[in-house]
C-alpha atoms as a PDB file:
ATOM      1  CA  UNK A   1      49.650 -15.719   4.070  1.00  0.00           C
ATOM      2  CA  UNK A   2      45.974 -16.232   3.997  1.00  0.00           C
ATOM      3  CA  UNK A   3      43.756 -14.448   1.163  1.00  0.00           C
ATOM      4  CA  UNK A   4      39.952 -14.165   1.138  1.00  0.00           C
ATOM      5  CA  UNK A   5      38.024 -15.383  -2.171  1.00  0.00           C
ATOM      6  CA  UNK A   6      34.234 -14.273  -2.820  1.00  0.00           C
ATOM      7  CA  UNK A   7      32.248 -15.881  -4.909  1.00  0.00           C
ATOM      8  CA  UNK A   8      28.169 -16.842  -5.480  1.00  0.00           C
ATOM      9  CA  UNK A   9      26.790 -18.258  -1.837  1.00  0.00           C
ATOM     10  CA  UNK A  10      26.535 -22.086  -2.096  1.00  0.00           C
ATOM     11  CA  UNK A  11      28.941 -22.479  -4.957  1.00  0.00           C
ATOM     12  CA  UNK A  12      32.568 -22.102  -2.500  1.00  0.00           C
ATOM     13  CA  UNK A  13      33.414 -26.228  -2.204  1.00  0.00           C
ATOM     14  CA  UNK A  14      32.853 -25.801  -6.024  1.00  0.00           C
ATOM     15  CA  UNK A  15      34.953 -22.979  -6.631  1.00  0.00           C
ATOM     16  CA  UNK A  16      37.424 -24.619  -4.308  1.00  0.00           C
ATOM     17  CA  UNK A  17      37.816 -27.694  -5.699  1.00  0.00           C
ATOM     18  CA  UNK A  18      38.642 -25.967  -9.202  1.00  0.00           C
ATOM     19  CA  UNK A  19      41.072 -23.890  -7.323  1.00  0.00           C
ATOM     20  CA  UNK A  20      42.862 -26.693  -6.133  1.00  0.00           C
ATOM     21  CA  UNK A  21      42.756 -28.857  -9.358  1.00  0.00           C
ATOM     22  CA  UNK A  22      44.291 -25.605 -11.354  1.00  0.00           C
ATOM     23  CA  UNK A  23      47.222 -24.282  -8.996  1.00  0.00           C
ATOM     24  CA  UNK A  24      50.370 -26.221  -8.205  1.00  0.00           C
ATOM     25  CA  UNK A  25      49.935 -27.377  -4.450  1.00  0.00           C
ATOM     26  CA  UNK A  26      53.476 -25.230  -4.122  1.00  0.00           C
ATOM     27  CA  UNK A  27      51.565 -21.979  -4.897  1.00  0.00           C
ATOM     28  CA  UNK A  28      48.220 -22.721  -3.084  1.00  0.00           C
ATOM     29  CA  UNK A  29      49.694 -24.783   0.237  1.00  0.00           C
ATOM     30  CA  UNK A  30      45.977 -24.645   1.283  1.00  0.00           C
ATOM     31  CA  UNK A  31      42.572 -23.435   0.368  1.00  0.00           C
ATOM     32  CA  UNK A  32      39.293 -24.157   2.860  1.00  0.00           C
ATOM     33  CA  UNK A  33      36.285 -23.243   3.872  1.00  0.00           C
ATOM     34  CA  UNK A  34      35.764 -21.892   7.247  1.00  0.00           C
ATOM     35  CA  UNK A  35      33.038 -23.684   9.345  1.00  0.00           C
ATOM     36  CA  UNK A  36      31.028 -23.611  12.584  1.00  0.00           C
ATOM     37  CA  UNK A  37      28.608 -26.017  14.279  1.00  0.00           C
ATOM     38  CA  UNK A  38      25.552 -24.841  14.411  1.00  0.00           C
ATOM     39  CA  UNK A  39      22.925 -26.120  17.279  1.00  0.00           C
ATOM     40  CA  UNK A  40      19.628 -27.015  16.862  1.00  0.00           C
ATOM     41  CA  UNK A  41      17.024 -28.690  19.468  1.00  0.00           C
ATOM     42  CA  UNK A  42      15.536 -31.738  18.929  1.00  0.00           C
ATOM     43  CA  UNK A  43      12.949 -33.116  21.715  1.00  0.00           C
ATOM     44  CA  UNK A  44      14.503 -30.833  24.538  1.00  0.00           C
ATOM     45  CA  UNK A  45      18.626 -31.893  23.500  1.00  0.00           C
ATOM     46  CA  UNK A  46      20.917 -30.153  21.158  1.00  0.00           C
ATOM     47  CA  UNK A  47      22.075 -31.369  17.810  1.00  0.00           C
ATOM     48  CA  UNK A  48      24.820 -30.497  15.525  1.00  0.00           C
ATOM     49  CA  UNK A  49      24.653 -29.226  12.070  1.00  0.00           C
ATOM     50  CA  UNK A  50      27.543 -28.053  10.108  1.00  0.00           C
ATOM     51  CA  UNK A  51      27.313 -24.415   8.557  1.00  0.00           C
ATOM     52  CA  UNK A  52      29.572 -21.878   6.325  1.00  0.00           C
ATOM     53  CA  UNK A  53      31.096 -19.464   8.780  1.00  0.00           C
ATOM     54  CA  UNK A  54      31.578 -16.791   5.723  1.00  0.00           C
ATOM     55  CA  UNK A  55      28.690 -17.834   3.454  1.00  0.00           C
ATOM     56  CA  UNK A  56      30.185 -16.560  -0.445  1.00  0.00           C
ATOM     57  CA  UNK A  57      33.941 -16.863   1.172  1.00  0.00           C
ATOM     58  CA  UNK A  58      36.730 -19.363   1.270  1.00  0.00           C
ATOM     59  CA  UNK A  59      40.231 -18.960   2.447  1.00  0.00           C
ATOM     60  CA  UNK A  60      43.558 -19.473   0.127  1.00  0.00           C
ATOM     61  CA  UNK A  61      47.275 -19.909   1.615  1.00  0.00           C
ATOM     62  CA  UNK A  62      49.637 -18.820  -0.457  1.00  0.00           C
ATOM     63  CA  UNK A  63      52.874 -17.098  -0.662  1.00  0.00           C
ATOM     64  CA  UNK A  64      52.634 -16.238  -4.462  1.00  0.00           C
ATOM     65  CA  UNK A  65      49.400 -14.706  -4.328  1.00  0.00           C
ATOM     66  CA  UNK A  66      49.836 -13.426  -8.171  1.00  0.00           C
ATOM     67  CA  UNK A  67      49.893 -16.667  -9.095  1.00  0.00           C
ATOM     68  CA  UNK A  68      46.800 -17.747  -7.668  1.00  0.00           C
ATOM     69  CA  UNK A  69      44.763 -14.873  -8.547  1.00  0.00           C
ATOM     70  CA  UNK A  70      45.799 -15.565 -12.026  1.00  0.00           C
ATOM     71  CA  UNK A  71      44.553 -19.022 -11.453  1.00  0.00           C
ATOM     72  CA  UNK A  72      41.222 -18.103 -10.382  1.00  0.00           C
ATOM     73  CA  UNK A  73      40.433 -15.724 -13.194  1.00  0.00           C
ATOM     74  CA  UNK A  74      40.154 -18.578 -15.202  1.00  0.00           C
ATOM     75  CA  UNK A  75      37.031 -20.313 -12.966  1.00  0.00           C
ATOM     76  CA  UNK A  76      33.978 -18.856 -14.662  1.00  0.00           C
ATOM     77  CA  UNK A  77      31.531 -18.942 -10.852  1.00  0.00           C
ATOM     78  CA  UNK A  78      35.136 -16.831  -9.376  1.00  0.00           C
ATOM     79  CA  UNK A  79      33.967 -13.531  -8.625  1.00  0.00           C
ATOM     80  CA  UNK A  80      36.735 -11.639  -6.892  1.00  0.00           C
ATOM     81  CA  UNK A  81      39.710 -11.814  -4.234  1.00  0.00           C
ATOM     82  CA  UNK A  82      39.095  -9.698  -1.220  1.00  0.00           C
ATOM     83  CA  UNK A  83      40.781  -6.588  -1.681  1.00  0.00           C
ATOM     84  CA  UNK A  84      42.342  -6.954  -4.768  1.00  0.00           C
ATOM     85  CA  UNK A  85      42.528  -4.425  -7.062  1.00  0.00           C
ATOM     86  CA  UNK A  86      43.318  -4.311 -11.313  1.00  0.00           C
ATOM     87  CA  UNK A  87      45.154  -1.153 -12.855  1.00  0.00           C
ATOM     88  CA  UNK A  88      47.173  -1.517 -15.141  1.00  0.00           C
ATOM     89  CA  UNK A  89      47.259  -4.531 -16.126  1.00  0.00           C
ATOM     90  CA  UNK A  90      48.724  -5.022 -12.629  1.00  0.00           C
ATOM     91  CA  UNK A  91      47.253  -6.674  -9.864  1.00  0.00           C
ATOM     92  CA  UNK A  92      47.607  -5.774  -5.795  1.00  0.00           C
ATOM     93  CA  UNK A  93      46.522  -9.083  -4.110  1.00  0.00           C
ATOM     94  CA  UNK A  94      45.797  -7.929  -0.050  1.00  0.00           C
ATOM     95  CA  UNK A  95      46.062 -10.245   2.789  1.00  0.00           C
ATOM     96  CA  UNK A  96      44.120 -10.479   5.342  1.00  0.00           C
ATOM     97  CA  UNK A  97      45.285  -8.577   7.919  1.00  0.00           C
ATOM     98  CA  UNK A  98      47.713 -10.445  10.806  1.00  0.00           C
ATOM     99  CA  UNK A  99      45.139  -9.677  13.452  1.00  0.00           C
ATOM    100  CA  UNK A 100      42.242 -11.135  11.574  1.00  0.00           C
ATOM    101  CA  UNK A 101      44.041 -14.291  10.953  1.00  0.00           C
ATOM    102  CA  UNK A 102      45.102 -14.710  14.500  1.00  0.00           C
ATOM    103  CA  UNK A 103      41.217 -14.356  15.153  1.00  0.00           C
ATOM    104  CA  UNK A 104      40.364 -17.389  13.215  1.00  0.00           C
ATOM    105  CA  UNK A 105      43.236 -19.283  14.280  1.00  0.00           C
ATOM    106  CA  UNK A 106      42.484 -19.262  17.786  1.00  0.00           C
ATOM    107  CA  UNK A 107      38.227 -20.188  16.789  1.00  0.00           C
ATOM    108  CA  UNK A 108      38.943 -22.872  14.282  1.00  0.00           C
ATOM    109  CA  UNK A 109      39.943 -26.227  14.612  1.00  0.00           C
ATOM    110  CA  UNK A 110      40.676 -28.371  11.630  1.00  0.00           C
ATOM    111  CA  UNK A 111      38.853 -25.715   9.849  1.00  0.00           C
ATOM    112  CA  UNK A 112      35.691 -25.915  12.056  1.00  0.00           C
ATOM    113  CA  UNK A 113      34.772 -23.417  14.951  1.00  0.00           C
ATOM    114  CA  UNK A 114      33.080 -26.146  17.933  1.00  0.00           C
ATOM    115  CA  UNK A 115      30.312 -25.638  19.864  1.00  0.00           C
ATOM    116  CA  UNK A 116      30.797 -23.696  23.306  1.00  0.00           C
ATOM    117  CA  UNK A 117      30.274 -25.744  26.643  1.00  0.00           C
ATOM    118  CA  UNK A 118      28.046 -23.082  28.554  1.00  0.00           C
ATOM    119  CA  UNK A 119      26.628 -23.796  32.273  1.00  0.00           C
ATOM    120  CA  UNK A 120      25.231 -20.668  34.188  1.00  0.00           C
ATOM    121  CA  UNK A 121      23.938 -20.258  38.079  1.00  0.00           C
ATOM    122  CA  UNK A 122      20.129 -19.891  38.686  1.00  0.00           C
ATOM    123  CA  UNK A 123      20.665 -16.025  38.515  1.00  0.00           C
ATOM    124  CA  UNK A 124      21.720 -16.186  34.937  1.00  0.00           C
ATOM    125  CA  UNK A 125      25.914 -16.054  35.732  1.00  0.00           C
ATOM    126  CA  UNK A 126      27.939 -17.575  33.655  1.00  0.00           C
ATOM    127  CA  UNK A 127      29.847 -20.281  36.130  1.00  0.00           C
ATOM    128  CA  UNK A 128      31.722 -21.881  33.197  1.00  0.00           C
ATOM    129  CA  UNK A 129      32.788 -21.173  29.155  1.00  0.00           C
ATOM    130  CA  UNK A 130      34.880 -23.802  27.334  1.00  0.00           C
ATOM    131  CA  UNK A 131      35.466 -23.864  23.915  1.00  0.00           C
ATOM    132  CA  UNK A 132      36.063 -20.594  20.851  1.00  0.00           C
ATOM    133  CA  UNK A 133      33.301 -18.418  22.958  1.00  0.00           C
ATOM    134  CA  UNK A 134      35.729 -18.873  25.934  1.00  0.00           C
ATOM    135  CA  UNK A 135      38.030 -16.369  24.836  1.00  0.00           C
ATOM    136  CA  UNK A 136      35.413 -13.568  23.530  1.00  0.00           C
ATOM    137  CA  UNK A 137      33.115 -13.737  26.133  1.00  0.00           C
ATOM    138  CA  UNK A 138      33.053 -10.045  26.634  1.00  0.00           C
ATOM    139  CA  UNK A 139      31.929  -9.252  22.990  1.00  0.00           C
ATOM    140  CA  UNK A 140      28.986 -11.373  22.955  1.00  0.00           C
ATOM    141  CA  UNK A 141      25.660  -9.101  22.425  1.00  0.00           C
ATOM    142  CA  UNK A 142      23.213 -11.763  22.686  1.00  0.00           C
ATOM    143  CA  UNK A 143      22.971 -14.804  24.384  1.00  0.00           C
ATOM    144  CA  UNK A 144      20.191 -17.332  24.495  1.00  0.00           C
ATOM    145  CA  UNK A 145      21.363 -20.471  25.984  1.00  0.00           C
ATOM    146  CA  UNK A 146      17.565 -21.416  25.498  1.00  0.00           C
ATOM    147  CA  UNK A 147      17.979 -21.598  21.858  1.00  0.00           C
ATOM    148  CA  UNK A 148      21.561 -22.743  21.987  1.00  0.00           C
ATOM    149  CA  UNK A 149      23.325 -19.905  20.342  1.00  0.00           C
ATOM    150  CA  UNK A 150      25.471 -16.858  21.129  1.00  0.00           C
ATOM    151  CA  UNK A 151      26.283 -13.696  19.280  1.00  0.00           C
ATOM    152  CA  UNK A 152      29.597 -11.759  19.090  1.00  0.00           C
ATOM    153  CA  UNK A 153      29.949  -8.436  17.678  1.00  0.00           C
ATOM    154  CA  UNK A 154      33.781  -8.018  16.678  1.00  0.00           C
ATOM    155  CA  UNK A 155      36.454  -6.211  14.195  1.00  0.00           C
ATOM    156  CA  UNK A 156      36.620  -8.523  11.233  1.00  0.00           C
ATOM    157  CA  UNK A 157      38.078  -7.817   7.571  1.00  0.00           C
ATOM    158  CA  UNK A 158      38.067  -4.043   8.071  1.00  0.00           C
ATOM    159  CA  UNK A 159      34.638  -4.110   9.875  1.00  0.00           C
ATOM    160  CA  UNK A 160      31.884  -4.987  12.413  1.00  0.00           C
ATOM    161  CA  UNK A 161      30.447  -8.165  11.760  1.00  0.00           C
ATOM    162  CA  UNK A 162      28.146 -10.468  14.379  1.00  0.00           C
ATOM    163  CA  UNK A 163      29.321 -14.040  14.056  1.00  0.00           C
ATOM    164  CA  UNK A 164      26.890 -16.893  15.523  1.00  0.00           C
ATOM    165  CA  UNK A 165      28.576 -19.640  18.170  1.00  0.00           C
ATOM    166  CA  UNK A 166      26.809 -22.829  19.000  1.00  0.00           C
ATOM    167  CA  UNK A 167      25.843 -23.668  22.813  1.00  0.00           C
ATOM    168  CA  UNK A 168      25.919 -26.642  24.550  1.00  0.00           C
ATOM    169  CA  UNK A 169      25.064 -27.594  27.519  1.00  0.00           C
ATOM    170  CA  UNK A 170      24.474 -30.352  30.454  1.00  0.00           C
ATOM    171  CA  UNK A 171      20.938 -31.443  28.529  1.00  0.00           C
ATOM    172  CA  UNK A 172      22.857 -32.234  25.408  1.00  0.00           C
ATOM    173  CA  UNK A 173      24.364 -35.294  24.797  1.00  0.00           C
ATOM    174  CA  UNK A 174      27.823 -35.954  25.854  1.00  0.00           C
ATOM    175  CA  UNK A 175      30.999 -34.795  23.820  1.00  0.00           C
ATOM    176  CA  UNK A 176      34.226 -36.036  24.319  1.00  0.00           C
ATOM    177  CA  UNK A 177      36.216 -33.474  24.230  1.00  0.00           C
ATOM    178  CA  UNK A 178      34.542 -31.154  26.289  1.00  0.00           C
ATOM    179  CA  UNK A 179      34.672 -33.261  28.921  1.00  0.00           C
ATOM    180  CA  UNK A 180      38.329 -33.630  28.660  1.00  0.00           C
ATOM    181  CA  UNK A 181      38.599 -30.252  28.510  1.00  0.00           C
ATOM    182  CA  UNK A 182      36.551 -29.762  32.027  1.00  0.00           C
ATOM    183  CA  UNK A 183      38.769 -32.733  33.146  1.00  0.00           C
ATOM    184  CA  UNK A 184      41.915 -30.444  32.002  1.00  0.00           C
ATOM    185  CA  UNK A 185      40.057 -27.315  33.463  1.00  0.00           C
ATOM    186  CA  UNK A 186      39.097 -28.991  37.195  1.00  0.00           C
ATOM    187  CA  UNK A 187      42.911 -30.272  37.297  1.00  0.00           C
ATOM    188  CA  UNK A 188      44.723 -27.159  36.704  1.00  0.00           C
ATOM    189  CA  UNK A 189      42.389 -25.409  39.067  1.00  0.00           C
ATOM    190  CA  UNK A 190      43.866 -27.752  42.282  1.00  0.00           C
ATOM    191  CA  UNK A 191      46.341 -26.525  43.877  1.00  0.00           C
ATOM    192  CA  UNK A 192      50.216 -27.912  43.324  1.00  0.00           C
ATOM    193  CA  UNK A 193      50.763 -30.281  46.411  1.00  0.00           C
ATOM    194  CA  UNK A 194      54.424 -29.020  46.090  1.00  0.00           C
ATOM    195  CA  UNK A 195      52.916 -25.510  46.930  1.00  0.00           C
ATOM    196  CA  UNK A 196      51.266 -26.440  49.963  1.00  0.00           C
ATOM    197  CA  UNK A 197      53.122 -26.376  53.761  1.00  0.00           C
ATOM    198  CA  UNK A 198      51.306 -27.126  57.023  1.00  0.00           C
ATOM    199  CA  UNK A 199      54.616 -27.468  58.565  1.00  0.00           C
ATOM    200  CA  UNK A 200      54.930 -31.373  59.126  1.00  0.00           C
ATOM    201  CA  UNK A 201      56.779 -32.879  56.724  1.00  0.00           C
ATOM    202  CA  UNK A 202      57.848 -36.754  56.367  1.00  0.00           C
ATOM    203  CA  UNK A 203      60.632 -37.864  58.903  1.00  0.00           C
ATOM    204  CA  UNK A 204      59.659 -35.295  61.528  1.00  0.00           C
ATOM    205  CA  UNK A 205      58.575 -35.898  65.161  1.00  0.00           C
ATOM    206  CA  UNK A 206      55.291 -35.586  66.324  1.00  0.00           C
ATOM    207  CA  UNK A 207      52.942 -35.907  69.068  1.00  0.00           C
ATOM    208  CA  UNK A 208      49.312 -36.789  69.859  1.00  0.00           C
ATOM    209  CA  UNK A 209      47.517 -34.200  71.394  1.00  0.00           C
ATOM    210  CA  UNK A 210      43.363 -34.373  70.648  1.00  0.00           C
ATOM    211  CA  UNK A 211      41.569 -33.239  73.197  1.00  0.00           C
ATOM    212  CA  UNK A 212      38.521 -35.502  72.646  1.00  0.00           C
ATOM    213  CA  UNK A 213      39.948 -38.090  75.013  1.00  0.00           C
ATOM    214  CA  UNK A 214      41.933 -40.086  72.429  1.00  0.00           C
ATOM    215  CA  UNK A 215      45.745 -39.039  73.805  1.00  0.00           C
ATOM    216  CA  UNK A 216      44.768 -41.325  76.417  1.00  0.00           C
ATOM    217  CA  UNK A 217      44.433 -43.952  74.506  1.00  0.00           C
ATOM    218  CA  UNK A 218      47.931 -43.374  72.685  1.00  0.00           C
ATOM    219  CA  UNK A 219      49.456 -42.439  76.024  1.00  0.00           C
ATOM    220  CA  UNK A 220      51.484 -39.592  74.477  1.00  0.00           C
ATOM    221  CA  UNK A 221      53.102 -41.431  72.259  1.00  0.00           C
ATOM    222  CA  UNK A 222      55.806 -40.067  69.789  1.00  0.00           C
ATOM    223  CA  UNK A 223      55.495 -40.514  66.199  1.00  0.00           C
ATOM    224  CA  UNK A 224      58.026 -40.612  63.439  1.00  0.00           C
ATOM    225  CA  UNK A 225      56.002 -38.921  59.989  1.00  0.00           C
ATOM    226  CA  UNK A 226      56.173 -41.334  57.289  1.00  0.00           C
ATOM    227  CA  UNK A 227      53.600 -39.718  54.491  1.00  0.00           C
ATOM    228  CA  UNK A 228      51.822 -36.274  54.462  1.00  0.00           C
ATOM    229  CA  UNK A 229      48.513 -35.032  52.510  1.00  0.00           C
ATOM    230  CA  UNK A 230      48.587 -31.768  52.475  1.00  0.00           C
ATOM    231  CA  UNK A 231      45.984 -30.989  50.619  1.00  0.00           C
ATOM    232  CA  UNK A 232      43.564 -33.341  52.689  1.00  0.00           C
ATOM    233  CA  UNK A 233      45.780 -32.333  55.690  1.00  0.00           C
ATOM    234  CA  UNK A 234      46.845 -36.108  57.043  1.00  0.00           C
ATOM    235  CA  UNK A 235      49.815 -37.076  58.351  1.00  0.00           C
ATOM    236  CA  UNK A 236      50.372 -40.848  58.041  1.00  0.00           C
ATOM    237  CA  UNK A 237      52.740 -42.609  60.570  1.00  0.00           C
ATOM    238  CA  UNK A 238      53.166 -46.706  61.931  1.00  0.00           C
ATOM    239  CA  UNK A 239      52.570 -47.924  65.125  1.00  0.00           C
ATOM    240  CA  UNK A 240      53.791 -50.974  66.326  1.00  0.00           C
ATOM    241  CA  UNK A 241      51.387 -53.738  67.553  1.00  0.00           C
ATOM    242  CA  UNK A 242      51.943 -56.757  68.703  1.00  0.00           C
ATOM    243  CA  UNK A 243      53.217 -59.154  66.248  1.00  0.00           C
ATOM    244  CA  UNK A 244      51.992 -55.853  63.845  1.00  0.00           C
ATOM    245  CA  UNK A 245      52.473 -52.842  62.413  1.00  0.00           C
ATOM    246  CA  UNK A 246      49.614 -50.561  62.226  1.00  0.00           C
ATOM    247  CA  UNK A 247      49.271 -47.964  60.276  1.00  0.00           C
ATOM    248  CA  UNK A 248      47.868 -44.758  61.360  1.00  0.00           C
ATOM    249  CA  UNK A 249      46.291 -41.652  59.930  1.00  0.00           C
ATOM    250  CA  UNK A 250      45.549 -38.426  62.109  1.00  0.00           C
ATOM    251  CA  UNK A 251      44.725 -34.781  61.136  1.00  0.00           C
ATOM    252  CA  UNK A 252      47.233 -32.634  60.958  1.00  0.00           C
ATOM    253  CA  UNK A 253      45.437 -30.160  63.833  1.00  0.00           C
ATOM    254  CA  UNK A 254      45.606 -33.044  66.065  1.00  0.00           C
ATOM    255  CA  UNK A 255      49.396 -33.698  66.362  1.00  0.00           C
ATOM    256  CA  UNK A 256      52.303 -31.526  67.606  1.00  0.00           C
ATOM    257  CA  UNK A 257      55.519 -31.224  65.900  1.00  0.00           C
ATOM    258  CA  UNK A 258      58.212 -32.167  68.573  1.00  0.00           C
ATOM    259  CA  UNK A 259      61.494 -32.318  66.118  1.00  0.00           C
ATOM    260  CA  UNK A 260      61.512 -31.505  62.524  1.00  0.00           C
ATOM    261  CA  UNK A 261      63.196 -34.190  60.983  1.00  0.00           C
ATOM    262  CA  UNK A 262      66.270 -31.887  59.280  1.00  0.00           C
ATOM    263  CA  UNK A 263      67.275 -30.666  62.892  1.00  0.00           C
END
């Protein structure tokens, strides 16, 4: 489970380190420090700048809590273990709460919360969100894509707290993986080709019928479907030419199914 350690702002990779040095790697599976990229303008295009997401906090994984706690009273710049409590000579070690963890989880990645990919309409709409904001869109209390930055006001360790995501946008430089992730977005937005019937499939029978003068030049021919797009709505067939074999493509509006090609 995951356990909250406070100690002096500035002084957590520090504390860390001594953690990790003094507990057996089978007590303390993992121990990091939460951060977030930060945005800052530089001629008229965003940079990145890491920051602390919980300045005076790092995190500590652990199933024998008692054992790390132990541990860290021995670090002279340790200050305490978020909700832990002394009586005694016993000590209550508190996790952080199931909810709260699952919060972070879905924000952090490899320990770091990304910048959010933000693009809105001329009226100020938000037309598209990808990345940690994505998800929390609808607690955000302040939002100035101007000066890259968004504000969320959420339930966090027992409280309110505002927590600052990074913007980006189509004036910043390109990052990879938000543009894989629009890639990923546009793709699953088409529609499944399998989904998709305009009733003419491949093998059935169809005939020319535009109107615009064309069915005279194809005499009324019969066609045998060899491909469909339905998406793009074309049917594909062959004609054959002399010494050739042409192939055609029509619009689906402009042909007639005569036979489908299971009857």
């Amino acid at each position: 489970m995951w356990y909250v350690v406070q100690t002096r702002s500035g002084n957590e990779e520090n504390v860390s380190e001594l953690m990790k040095k003094l507990t057996d790697p089978e007590d303390c599976k993992r121990c990091f420090i939460p951060l977030y990229e930060d945005v800052r303008k530089k001629d008229g295009k965003g940079r990145i700048f890491l920051h602390h997401f919980f300045p005076g906090y790092f995190f500590v994984e652990t199933d024998t809590p008692e054992k790390v706690f132990r541990t860290a009273k021995r670090i002279p710049e340790f200050t305490r273990v978020l909700g832990s409590r002394e009586k005694e000579g016993e000590i209550t070690f508190l996790p952080v709460g199931k909810e709260d963890e699952d919060f972070l989880e879905s924000l952090l990645d490899q320990g770091v919360m990304r910048v959010s990919y933000i693009k809105r309409s001329t009226s100020g709409r938000i037309e598209k969100l990808i990345g940690p904001l994505e998800k929390y869109s609808s607690h955000i209390t302040k939002l100035d894509v101007m000066r890259r930055r968004a504000i969320v006001e959420i339930e966090l360790f027992g409280k309110k707290r505002k927590l600052k995501f990074g913007l980006w946008t189509d004036d910043d430089p390109p990052i990879a993986w938000i543009r894989e992730s629009m890639e990923k977005k546009d793709e699953a937005s088409k529609p499944f080709i399998d989904d998709i019937d305009i009733g003419i499939h491949p093998g059935d029978t169809v005939r020319f019928v535009s109107t615009a003068g064309e069915d005279e030049v194809y005499g009324g021919q019969i066609f045998i479907v060899e491909k469909v797009d339905p998406v793009r709505r074309k049917v594909y067939t062959s004609l054959p030419m002399i010494n050739t074999i042409a192939r055609m493509e029509f619009s689906a509006d402009e042909v007639e199914v005569v036979k489908h090609g299971t009857e």
